[in-house]
C-alpha atoms as a PDB file:
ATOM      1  CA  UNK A   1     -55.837  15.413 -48.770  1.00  0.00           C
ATOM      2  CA  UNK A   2     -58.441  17.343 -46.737  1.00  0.00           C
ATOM      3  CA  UNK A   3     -57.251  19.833 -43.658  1.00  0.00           C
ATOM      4  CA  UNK A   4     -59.878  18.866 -40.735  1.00  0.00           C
ATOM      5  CA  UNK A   5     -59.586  20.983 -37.508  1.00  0.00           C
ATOM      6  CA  UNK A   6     -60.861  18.954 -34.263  1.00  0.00           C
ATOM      7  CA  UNK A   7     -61.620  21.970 -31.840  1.00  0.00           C
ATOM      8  CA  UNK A   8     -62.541  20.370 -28.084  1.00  0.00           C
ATOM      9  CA  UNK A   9     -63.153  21.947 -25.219  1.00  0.00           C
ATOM     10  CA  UNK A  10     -62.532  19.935 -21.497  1.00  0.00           C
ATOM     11  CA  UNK A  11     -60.378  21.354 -18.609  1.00  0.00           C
ATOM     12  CA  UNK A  12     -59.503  17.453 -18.186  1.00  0.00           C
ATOM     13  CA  UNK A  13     -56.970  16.027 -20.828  1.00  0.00           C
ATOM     14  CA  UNK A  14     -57.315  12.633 -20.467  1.00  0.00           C
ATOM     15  CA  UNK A  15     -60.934  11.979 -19.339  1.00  0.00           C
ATOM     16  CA  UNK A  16     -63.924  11.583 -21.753  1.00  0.00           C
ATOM     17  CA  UNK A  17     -63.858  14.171 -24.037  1.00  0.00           C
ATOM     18  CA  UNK A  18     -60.039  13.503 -24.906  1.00  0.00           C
ATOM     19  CA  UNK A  19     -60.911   9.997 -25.584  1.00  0.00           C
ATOM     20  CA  UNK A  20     -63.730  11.008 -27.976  1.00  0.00           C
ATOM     21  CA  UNK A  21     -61.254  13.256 -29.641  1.00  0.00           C
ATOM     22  CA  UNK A  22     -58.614  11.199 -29.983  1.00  0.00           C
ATOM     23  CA  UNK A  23     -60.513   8.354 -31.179  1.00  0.00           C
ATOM     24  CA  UNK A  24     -62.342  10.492 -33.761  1.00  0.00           C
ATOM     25  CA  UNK A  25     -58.923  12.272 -34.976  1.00  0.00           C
ATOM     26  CA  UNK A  26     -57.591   8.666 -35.121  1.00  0.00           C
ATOM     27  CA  UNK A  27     -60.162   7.747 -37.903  1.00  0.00           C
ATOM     28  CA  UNK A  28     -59.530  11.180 -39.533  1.00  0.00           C
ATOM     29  CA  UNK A  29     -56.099  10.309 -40.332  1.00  0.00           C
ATOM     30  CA  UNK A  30     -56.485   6.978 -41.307  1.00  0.00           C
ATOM     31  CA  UNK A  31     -57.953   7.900 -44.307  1.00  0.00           C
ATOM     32  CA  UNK A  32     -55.336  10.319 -44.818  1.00  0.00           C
ATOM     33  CA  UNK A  33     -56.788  13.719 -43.269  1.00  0.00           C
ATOM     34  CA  UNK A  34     -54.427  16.120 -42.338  1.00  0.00           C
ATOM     35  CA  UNK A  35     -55.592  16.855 -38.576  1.00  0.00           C
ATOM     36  CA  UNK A  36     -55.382  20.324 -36.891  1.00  0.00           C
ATOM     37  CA  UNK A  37     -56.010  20.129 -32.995  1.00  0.00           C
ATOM     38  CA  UNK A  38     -57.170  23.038 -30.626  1.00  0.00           C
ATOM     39  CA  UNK A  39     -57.954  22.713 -27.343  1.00  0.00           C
ATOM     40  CA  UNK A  40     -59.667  25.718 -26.293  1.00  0.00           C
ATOM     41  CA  UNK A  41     -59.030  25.101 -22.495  1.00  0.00           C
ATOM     42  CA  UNK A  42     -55.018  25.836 -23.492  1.00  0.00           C
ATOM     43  CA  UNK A  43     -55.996  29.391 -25.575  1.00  0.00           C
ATOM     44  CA  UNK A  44     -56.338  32.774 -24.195  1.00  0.00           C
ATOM     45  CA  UNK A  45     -59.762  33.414 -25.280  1.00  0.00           C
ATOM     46  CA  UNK A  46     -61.940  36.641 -23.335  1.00  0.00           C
ATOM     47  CA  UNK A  47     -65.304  36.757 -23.567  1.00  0.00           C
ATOM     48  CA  UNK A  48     -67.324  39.137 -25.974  1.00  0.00           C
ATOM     49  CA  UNK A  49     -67.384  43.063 -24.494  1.00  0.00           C
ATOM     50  CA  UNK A  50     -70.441  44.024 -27.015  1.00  0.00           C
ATOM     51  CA  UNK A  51     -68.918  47.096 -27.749  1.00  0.00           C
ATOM     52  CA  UNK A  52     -70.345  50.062 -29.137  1.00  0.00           C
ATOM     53  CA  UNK A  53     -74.010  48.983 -28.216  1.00  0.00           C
ATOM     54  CA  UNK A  54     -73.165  44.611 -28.695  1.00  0.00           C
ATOM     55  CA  UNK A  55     -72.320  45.658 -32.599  1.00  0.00           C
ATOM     56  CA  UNK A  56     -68.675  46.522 -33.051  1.00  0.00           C
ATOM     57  CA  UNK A  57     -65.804  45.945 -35.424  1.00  0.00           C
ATOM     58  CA  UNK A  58     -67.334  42.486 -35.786  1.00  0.00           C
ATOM     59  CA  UNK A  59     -70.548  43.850 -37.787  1.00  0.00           C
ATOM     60  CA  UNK A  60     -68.525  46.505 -39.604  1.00  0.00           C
ATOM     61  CA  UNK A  61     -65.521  44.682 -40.587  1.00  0.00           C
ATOM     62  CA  UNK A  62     -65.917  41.010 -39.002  1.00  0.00           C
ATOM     63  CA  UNK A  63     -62.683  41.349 -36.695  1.00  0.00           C
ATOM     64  CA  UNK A  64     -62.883  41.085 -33.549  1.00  0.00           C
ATOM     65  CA  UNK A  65     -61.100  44.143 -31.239  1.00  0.00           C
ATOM     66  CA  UNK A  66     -59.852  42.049 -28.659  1.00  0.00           C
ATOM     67  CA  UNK A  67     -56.337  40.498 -29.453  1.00  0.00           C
ATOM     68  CA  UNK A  68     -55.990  37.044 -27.880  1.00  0.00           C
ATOM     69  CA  UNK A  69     -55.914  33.468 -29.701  1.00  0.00           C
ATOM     70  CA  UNK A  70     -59.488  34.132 -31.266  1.00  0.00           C
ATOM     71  CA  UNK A  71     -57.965  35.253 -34.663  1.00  0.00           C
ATOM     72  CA  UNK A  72     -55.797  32.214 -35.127  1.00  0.00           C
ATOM     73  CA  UNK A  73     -58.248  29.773 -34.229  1.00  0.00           C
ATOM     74  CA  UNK A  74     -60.554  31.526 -36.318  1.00  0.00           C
ATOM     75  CA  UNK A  75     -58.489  31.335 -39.359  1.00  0.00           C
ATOM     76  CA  UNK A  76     -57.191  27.523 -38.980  1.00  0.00           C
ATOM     77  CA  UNK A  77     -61.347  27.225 -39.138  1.00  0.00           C
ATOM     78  CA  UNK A  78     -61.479  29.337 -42.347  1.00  0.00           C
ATOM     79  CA  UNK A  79     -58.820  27.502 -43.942  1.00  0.00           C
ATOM     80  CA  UNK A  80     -60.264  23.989 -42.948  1.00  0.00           C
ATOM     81  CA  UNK A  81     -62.002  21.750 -45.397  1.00  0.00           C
ATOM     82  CA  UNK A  82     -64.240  20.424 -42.537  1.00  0.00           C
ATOM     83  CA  UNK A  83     -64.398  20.834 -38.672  1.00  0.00           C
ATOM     84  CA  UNK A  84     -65.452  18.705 -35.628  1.00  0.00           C
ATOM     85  CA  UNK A  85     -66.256  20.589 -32.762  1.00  0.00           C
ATOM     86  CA  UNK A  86     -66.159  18.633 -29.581  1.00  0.00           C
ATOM     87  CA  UNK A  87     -67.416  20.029 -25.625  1.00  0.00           C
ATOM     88  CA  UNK A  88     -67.406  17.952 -22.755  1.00  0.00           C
ATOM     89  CA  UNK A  89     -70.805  18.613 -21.223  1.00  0.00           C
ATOM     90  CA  UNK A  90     -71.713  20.899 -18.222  1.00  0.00           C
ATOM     91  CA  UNK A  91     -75.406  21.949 -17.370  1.00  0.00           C
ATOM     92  CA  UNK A  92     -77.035  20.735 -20.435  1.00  0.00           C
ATOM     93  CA  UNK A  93     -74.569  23.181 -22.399  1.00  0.00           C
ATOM     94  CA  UNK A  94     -71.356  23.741 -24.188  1.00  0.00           C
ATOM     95  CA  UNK A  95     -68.210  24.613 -21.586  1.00  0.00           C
ATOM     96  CA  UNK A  96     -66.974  27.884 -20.671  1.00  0.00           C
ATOM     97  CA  UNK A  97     -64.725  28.701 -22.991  1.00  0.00           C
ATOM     98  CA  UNK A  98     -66.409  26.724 -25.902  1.00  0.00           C
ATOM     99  CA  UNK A  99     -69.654  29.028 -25.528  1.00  0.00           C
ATOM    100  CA  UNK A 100     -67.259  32.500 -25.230  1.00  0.00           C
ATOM    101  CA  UNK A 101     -65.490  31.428 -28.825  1.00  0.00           C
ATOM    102  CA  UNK A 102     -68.525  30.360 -30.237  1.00  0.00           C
ATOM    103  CA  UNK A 103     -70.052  34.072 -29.181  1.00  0.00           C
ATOM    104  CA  UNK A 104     -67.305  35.978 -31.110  1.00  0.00           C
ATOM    105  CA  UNK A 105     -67.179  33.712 -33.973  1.00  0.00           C
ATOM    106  CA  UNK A 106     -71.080  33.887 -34.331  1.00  0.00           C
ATOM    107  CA  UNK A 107     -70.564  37.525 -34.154  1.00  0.00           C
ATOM    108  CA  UNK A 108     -67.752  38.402 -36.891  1.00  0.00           C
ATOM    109  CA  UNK A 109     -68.913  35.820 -39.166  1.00  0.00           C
ATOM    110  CA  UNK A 110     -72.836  35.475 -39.175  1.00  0.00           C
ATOM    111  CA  UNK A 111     -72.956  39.631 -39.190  1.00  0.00           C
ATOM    112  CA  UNK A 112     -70.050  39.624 -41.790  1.00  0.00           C
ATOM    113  CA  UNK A 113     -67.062  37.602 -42.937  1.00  0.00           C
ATOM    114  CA  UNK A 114     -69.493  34.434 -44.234  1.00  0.00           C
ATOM    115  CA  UNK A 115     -66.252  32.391 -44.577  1.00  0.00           C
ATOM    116  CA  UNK A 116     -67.663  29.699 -42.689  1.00  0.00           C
ATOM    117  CA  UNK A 117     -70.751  29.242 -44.613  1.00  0.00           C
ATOM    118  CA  UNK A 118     -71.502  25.724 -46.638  1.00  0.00           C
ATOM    119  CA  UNK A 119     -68.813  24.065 -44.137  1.00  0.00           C
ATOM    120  CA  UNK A 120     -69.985  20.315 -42.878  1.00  0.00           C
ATOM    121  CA  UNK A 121     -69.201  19.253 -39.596  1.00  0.00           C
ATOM    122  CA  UNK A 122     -69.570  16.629 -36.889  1.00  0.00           C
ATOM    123  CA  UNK A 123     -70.979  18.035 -33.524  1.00  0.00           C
ATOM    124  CA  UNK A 124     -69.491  15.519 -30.476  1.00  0.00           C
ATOM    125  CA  UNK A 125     -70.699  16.446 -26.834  1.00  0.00           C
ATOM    126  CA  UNK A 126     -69.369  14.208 -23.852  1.00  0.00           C
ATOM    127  CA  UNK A 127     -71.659  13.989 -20.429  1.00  0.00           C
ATOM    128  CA  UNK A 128     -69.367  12.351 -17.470  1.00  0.00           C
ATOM    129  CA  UNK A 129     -72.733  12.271 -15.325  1.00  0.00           C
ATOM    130  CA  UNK A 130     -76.079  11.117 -16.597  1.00  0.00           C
ATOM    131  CA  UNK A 131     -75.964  12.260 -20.318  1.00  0.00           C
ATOM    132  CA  UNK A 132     -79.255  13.448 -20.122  1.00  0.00           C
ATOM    133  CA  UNK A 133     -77.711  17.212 -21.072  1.00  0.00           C
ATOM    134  CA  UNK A 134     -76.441  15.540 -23.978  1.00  0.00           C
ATOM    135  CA  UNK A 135     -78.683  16.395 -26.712  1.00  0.00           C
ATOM    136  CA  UNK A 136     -79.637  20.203 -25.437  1.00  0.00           C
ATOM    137  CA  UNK A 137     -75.831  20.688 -25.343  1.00  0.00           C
ATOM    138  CA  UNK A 138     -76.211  19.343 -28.568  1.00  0.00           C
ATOM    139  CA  UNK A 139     -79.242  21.565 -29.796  1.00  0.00           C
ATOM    140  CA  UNK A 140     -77.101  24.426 -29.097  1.00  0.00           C
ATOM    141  CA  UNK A 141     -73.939  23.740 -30.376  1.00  0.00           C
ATOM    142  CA  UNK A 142     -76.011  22.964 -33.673  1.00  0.00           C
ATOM    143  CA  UNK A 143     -77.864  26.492 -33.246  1.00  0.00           C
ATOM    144  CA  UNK A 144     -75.062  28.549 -33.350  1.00  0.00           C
ATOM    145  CA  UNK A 145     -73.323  27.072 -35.805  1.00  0.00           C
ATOM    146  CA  UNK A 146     -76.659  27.023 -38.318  1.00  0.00           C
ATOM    147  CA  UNK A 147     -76.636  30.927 -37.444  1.00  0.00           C
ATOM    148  CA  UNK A 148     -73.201  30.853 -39.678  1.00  0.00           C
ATOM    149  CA  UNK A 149     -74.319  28.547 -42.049  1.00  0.00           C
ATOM    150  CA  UNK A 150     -72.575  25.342 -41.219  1.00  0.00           C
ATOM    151  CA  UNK A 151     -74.468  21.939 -41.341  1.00  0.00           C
ATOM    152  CA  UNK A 152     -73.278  19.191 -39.347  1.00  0.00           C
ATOM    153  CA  UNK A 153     -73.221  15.741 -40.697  1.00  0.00           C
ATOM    154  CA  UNK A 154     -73.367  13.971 -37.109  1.00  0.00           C
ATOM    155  CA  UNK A 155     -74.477  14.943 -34.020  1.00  0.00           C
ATOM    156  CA  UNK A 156     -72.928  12.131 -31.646  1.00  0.00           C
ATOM    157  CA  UNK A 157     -73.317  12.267 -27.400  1.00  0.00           C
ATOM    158  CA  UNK A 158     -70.797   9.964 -25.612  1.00  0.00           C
ATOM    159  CA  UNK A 159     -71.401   9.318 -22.030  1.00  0.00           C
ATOM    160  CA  UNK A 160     -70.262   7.312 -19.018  1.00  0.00           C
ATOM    161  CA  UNK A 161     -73.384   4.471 -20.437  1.00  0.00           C
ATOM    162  CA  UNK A 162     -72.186   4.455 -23.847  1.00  0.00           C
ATOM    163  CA  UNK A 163     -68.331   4.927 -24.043  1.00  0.00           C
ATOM    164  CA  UNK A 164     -67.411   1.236 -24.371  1.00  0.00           C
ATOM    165  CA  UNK A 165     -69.282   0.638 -27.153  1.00  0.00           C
ATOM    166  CA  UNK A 166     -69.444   4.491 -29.257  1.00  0.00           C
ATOM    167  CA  UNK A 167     -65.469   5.422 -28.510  1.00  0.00           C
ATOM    168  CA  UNK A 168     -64.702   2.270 -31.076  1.00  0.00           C
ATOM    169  CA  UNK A 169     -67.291   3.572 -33.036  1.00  0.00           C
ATOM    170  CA  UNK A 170     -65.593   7.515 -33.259  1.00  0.00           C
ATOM    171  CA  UNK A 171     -62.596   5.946 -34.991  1.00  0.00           C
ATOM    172  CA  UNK A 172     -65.277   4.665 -37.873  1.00  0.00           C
ATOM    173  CA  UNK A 173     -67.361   7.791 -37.731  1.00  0.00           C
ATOM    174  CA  UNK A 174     -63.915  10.081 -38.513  1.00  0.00           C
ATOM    175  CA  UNK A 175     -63.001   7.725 -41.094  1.00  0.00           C
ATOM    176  CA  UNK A 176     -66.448   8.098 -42.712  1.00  0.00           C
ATOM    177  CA  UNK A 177     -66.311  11.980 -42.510  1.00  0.00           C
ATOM    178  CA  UNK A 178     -63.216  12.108 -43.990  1.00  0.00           C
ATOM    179  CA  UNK A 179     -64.277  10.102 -46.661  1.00  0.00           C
ATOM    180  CA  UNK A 180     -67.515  12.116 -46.845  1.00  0.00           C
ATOM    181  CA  UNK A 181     -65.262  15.024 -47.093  1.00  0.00           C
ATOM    182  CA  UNK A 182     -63.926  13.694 -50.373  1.00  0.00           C
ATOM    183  CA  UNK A 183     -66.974  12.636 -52.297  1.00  0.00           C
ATOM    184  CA  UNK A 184     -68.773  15.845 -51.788  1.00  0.00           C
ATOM    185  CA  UNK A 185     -71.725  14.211 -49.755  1.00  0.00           C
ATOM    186  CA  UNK A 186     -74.149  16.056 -48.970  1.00  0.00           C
ATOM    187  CA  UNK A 187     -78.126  15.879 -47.219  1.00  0.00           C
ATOM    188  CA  UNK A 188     -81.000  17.528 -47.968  1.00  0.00           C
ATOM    189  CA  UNK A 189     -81.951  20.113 -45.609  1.00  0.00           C
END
């Protein structure tokens, strides 16, 4: 059975977002998935200090010197087989607190730890408005985890437009990346 952490991001539990994760955690585990949940919105995470210079313990020993919920989140990630990282959309970018865990991650391990390197994901961003900041959000979510190493698998936006027809399709696209998972696909890059 593979471990998959779903780690969303929206300051509104049951709008879009929570649908998209729900529905895509609901395909997860009917193939058999064990499913790890984080909602960043409910963690104490601080933003990145850049201490001594922007290069600190994170470059020298890939730990981060602030002592919040980063570590823990960090390790369910390490200890994954696969994660789906899902943001509700503001501004044609990641939220808040998505974008200030995604800065210390990038930090401790792209400059050191490499534990998340070679791990496939699925990238979901959800737009309440227009969607059209859909596939930047999308662009950078995908940027900063290449920096680490990851490759995504899927790169799905779910807006207001779309959401009757793709949030039936999440609970197929977790069931195929759980299957993917198993078999070891894998794409050319």
């Amino acid at each position: 059975m593979k471990k998959v952490t779903v780690l969303w991001s929206s300051p509104n539990a049951d709008g879009l977002t929570a649908s998209a994760k729900d529905r895509f955690a609901r395909g997860l585990e009917l193939c058999g998935a064990e499913v790890r949940e984080i909602c960043l919105n409910r963690m104490k995470i601080e933003h990145c200090r850049a201490c001594a210079n922007g290069w600190g313990t994170c470059r020298q020993k890939g730990e981060c010197v602030i002592r919040d919920d980063f570590e823990d989140i960090y390790r369910a990630l390490r200890d994954s087989d696969g994660i789906v990282w899902i943001s509700a959309v503001y501004w044609s970018d990641m939220t808040e607190c998505f974008k200030a865990f995604l800065d210390r991650l990038r930090r401790c391990d792209a400059a050191h730890n490499h534990f998340l390197n070679g791990k496939r994901c699925v990238l979901i961003v959800c737009a309440g408005g227009t969607g059209r900041g859909t596939l930047e959000c999308l662009t950078q979510m995908e940027r900063g985890l290449t920096h680490m190493g990851m490759r995504a698998y899927d790169r799905i936006p779910v807006v207001r437009y779309n959401a009757d027809y793709m949030l039936p399709a999440l609970t197929e696209a977790g069931r195929t990346y759980a299957k993917r998972l198993e078999t070891g696909f894998d794409m050319y890059y």
